[in-house]
Protein backbone atom coordinates (compact mmCIF):
# COMPACT_ATOMS: atom_id res chain seq x y z
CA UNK A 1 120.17 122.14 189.67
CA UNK A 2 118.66 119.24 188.12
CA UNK A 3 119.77 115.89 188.79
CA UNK A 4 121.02 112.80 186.58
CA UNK A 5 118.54 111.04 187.78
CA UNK A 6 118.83 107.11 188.75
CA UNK A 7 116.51 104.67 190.45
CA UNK A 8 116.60 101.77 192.89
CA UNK A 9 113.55 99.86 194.48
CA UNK A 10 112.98 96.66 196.49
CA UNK A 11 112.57 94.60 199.77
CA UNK A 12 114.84 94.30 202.21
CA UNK A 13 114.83 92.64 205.87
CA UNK A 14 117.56 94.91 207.85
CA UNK A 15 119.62 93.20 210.11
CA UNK A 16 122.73 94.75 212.75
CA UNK A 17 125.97 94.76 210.92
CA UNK A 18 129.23 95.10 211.80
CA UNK A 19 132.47 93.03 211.26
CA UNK A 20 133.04 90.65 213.93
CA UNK A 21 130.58 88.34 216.02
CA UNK A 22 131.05 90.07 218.88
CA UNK A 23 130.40 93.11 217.41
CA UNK A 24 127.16 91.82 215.56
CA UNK A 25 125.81 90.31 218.61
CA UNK A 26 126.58 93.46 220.60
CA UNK A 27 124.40 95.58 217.64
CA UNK A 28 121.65 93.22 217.57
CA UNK A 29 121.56 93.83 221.27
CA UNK A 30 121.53 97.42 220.88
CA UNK A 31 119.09 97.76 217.86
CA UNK A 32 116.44 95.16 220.05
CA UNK A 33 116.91 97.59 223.33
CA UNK A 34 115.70 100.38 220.86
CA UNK A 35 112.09 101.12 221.01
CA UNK A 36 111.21 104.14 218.35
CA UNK A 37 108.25 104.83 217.03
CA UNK A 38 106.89 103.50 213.41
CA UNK A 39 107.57 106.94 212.10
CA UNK A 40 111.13 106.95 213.78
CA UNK A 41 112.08 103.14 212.29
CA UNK A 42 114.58 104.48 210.01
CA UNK A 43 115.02 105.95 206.11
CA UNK A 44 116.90 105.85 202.68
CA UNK A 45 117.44 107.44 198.53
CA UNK A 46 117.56 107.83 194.90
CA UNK A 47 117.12 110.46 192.38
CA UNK A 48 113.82 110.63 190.73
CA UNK A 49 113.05 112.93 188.39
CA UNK A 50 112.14 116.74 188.45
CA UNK A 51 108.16 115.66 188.15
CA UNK A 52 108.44 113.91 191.60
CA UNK A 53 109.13 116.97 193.60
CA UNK A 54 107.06 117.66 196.77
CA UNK A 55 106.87 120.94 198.09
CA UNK A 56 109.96 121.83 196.37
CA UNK A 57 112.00 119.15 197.84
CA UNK A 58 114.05 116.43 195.35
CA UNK A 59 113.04 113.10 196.08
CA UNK A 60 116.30 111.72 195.00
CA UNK A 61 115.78 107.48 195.31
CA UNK A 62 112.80 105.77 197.33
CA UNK A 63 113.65 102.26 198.72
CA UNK A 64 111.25 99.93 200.73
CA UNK A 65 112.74 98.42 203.74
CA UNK A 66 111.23 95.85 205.64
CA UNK A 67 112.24 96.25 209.45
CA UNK A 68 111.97 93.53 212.24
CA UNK A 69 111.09 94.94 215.04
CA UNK A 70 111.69 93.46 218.47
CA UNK A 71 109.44 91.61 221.11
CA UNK A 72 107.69 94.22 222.70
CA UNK A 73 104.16 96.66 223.46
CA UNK A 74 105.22 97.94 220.30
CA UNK A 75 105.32 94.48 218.21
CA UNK A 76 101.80 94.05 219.67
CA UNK A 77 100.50 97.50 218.50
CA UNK A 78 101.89 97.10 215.19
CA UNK A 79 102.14 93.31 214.31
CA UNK A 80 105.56 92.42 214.11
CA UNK A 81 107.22 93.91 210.28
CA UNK A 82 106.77 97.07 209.77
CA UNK A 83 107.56 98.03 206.48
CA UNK A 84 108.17 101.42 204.88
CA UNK A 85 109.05 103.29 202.05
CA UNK A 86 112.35 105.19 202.70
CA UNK A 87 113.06 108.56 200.02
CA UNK A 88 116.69 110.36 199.85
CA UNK A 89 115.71 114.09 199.43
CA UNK A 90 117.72 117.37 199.02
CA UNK A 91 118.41 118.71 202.30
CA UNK A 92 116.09 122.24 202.88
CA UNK A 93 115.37 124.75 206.01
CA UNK A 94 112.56 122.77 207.51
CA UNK A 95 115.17 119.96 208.46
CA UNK A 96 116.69 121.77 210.82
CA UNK A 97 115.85 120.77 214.01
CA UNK A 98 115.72 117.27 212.23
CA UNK A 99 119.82 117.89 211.48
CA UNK A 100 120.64 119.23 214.72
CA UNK A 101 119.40 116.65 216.98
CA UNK A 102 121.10 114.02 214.77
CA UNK A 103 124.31 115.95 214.92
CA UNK A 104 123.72 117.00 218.67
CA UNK A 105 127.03 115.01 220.44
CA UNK A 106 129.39 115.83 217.07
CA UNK A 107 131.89 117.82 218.74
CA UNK A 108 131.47 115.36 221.89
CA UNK A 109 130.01 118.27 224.76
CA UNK A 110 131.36 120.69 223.88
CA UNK A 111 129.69 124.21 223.18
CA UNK A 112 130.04 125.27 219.77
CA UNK A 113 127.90 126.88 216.40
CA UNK A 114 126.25 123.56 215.96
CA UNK A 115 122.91 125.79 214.46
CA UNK A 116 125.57 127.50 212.06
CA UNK A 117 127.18 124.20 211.10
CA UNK A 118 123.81 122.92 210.65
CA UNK A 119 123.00 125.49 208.50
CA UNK A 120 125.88 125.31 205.94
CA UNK A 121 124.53 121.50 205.66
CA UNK A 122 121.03 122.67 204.74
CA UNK A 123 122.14 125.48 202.43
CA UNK A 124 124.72 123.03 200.74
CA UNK A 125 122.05 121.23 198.02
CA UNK A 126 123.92 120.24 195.40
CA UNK A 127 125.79 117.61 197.85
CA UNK A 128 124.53 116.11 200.67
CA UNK A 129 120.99 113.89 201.35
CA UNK A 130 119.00 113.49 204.55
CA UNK A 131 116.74 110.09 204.52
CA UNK A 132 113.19 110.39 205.76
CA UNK A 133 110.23 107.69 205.30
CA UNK A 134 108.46 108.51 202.03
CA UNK A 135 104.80 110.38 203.06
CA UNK A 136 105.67 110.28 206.52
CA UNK A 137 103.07 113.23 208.06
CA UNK A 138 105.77 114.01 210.81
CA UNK A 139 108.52 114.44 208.39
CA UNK A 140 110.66 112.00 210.45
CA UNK A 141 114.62 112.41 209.82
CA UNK A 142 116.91 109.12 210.15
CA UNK A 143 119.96 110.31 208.50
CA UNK A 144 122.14 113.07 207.16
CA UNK A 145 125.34 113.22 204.85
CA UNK A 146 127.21 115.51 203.11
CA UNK A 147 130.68 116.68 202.47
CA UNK A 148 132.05 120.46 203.55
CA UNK A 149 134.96 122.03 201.66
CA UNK A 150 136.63 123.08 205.09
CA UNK A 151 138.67 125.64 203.00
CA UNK A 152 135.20 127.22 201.69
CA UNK A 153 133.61 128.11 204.50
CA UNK A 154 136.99 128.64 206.56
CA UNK A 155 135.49 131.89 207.94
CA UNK A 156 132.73 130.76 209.51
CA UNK A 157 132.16 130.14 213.26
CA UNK A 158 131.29 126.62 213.39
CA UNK A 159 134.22 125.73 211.27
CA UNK A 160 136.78 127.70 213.20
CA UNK A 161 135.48 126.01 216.53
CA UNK A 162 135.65 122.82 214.55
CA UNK A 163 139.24 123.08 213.86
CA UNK A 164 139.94 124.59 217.24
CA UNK A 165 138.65 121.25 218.99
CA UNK A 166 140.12 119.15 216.33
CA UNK A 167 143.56 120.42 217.07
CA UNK A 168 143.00 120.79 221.01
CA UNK A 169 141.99 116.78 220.93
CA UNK A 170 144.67 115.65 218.88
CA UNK A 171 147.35 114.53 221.31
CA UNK A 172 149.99 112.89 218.85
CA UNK A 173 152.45 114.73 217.88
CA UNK A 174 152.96 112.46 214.91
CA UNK A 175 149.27 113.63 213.74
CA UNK A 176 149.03 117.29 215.15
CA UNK A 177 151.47 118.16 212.66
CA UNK A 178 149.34 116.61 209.37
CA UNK A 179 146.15 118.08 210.98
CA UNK A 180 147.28 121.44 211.21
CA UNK A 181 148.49 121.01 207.26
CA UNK A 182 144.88 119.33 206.29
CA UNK A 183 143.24 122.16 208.53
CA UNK A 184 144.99 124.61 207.10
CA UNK A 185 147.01 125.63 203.94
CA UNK A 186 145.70 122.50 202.89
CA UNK A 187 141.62 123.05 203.39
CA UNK A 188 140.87 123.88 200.26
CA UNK A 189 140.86 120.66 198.81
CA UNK A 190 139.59 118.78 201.92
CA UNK A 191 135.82 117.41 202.68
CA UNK A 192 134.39 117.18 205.88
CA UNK A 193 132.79 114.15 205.31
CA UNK A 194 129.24 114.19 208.50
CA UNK A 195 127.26 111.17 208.21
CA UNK A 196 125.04 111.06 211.60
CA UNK A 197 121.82 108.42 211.66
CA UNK A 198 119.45 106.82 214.19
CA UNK A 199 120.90 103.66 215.61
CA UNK A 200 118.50 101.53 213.84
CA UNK A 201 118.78 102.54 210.14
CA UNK A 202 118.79 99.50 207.75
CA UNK A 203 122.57 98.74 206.99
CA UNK A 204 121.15 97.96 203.26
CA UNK A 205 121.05 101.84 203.04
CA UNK A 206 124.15 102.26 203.57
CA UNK A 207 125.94 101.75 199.95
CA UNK A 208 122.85 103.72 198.06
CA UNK A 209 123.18 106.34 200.20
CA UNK A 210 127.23 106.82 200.20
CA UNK A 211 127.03 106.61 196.71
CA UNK A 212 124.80 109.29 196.09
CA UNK A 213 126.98 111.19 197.79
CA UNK A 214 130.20 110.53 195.86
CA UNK A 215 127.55 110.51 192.76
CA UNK A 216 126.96 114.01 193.94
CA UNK A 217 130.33 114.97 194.57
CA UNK A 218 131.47 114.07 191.40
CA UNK A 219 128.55 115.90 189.42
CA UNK A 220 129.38 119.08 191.41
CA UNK A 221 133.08 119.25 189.95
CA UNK A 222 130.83 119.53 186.29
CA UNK A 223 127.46 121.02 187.23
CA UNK A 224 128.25 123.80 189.46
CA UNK A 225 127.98 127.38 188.08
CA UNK A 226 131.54 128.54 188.37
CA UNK A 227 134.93 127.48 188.05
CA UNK A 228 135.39 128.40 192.00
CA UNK A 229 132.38 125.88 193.27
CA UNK A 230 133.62 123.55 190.75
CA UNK A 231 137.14 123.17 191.91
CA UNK A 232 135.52 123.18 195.87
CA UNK A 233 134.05 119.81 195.29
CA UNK A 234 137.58 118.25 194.08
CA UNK A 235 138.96 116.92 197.32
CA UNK A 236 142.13 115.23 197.31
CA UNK A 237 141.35 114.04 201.18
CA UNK A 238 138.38 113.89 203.94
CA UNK A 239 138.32 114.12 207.27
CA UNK A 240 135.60 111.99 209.18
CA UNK A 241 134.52 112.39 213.08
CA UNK A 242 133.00 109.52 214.26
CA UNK A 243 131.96 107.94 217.79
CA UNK A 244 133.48 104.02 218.74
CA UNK A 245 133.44 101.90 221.80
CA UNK A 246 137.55 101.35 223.13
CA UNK A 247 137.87 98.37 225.22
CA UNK A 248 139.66 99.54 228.44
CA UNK A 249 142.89 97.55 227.47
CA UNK A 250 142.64 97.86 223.88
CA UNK A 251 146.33 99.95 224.53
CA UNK A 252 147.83 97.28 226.64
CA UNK A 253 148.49 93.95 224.34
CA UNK A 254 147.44 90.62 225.22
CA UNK A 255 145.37 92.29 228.10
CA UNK A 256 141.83 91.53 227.00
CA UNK A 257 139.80 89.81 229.60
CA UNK A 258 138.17 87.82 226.82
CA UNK A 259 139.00 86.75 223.14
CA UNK A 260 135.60 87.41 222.67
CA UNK A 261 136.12 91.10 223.41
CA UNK A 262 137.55 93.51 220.33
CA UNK A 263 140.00 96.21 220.86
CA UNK A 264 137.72 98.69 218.75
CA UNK A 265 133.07 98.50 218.18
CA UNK A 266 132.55 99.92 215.42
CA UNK A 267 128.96 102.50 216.16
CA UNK A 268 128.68 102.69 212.35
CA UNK A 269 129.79 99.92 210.36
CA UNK A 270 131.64 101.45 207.15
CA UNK A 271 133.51 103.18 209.72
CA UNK A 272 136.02 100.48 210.38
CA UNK A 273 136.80 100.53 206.86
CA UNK A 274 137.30 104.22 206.77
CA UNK A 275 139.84 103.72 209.70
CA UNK A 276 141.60 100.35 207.76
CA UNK A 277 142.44 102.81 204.73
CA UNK A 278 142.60 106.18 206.45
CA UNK A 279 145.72 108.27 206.04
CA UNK A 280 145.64 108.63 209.73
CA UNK A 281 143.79 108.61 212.87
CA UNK A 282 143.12 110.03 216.44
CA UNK A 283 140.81 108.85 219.18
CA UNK A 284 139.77 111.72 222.21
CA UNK A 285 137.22 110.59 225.33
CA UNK A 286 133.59 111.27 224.45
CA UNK A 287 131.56 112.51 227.58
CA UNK A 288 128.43 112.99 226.60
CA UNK A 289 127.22 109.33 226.55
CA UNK A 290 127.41 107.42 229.41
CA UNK A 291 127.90 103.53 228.99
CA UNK A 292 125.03 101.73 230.61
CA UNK A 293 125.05 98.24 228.68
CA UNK A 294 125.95 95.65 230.17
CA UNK A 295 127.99 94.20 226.89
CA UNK A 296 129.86 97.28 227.12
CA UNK A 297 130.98 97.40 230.80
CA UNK A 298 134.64 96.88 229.78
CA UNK A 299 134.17 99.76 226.75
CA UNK A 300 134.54 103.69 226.70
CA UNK A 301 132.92 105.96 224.47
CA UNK A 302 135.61 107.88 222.26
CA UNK A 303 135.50 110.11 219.50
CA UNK A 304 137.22 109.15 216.40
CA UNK A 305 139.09 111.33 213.83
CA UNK A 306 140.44 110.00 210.65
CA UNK A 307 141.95 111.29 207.47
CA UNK A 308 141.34 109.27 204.29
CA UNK A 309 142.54 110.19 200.43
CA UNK A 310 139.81 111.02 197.95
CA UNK A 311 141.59 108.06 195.86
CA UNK A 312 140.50 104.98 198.62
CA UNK A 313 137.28 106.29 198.26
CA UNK A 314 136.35 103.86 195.16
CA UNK A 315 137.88 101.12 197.72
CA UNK A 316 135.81 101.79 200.50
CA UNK A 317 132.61 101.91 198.19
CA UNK A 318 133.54 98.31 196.87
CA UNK A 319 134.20 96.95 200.29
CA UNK A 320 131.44 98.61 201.52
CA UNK A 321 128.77 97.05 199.24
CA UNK A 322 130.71 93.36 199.79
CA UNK A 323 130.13 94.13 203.57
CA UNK A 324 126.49 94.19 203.25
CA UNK A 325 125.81 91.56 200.91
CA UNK A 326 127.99 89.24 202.99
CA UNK A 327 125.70 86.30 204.82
């Protein structure tokens, strides 16, 4: 389906980003203990037009990032900046294994269709991007998005075992009931919104890339080729699973060893104001990451489920954007 096609290009140092001080100086920790290769820096996109295609794949937008990298063999072998043009393409078969290793730890451990779920991303191309560095030889992936109609693919493996563990992790009773409802009579007209990166992407990404995906969303609800697929892009909610770091007494108040220390770290950034406007939430214990950080020694790994109304969605996009540009 052809695309309405927009364009964005420029220069842009990336820097760790999220909310707090702590928080930022606990990222810039993190991204600096990272050591990736120059092809596996990080990735973002715009739609260009039809005449840009390469190998059949939609280069949808192509910004240049500029990326600091940190003191190290690497800095020597490469001389400090590396900079690199970053496309948004149309996700297709051959970023598979790409896909599956960013979505590897989604359901936490557990053993699940994660090659079927992968696949209903790739076949999905109306809606949904995966960032890669523009002429990259190794076809390098640094990010994937897209948005599921859970009622639309209902009979599938992957999102039967998704629901399962959704429902087995959920230990409110408050929320348990409004899952089941969202997972169930209500699915039709509910997104599973999956964004998974590398740790490092450039936070300037970030708004470009979430609105090409409500962009794409939106278009859908015109563009598609019946009245069914139309109406399975018009979500009145989302459901997001993400990762966060709990302090140990984030549950018990006043019991923070430090006012330095935050209840909630934030892995991805926007996701803290997905949780401010969601509907609901629900955290469950991740296991497959240990923490080995030493800024992190009072934190947990835990998953983190939230529901958030189609209609905050414009909200989160402008706060979003006001987050980055902030100093």
């Amino acid at each position: 389906m052809p695309r309405r096609p927009t364009r964005r290009r420029g220069s842009m140092i990336a820097r760790p980003l999220t909310f707090a001080p702590f928080s930022r100086s606990l990222a810039h920790a993190h991204l600096h203990s990272t050591h990736m290769p120059k092809h596996q820096m990080l990735g973002s996109k715009v739609p260009e037009s039809p005449s840009n295609n390469k190998g059949g794949a939609v280069v949808k937008k192509i910004l240049r990032e500029k990326i600091e990298q940190s003191e190290s063999s690497e800095e020597e072998e490469f001389g400090g900046d590396v900079q690199a043009d970053f496309a948004f393409f149309d996700p297709k078969p051959d970023d598979f294994h790409g896909v599956k290793i960013l979505l590897h730890s989604y359901l936490d451990n557990t053993e699940w269709d994660l090659s079927g779920f992968v696949d209903l991303i790739l076949e999905q191309t109306t809606v949904g991007t995966v960032v890669k560095i523009e002429d990259d030889e190794d076809n390098g992936l640094f990010s994937v998005v897209s948005a599921l109609n859970l009622g639309r693919y209902k009979d599938h493996k992957c999102i039967a075992e998704l629901k399962e563990f959704l429902l087995k992790h959920c230990l409110e009773k408050n929320i348990k009931g409004d899952l089941r409802v969202l997972l169930g009579e209500q699915a039709h007209n509910v997104g599973l919104l999956v964004s998974r990166r590398v740790v490092n992407l450039p936070p300037q990404l970030l708004p470009p890339l979430y609105d090409a995906l409500c962009d794409e969303i939106s278009w859908a609800t015109e563009d598609e080729p019946t009245e069914e697929l139309r109406n399975s892009f018009r979500f009145n909610s989302y459901v997001l699973v993400s990762k966060i770091y709990k302090h140990k007494n984030a549950d018990k108040k006043n019991r923070l060893s430090s006012d330095s220390e935050e209840a909630i770290i934030y892995v991805n950034p926007e996701d803290e104001i997905f949780h401010k406007l969601s509907l609901w939430s629900f955290n469950f214990p991740f296991h497959a990451e240990q923490v080995t950080a030493h800024e992190l020694k009072n934190y947990r790994p835990m998953g983190l489920v939230m529901a958030v109304e189609a209609d905050k969605v414009s909200t989160f996009r402008e706060q979003l954007r006001s987050l980055i540009d902030e100093p």
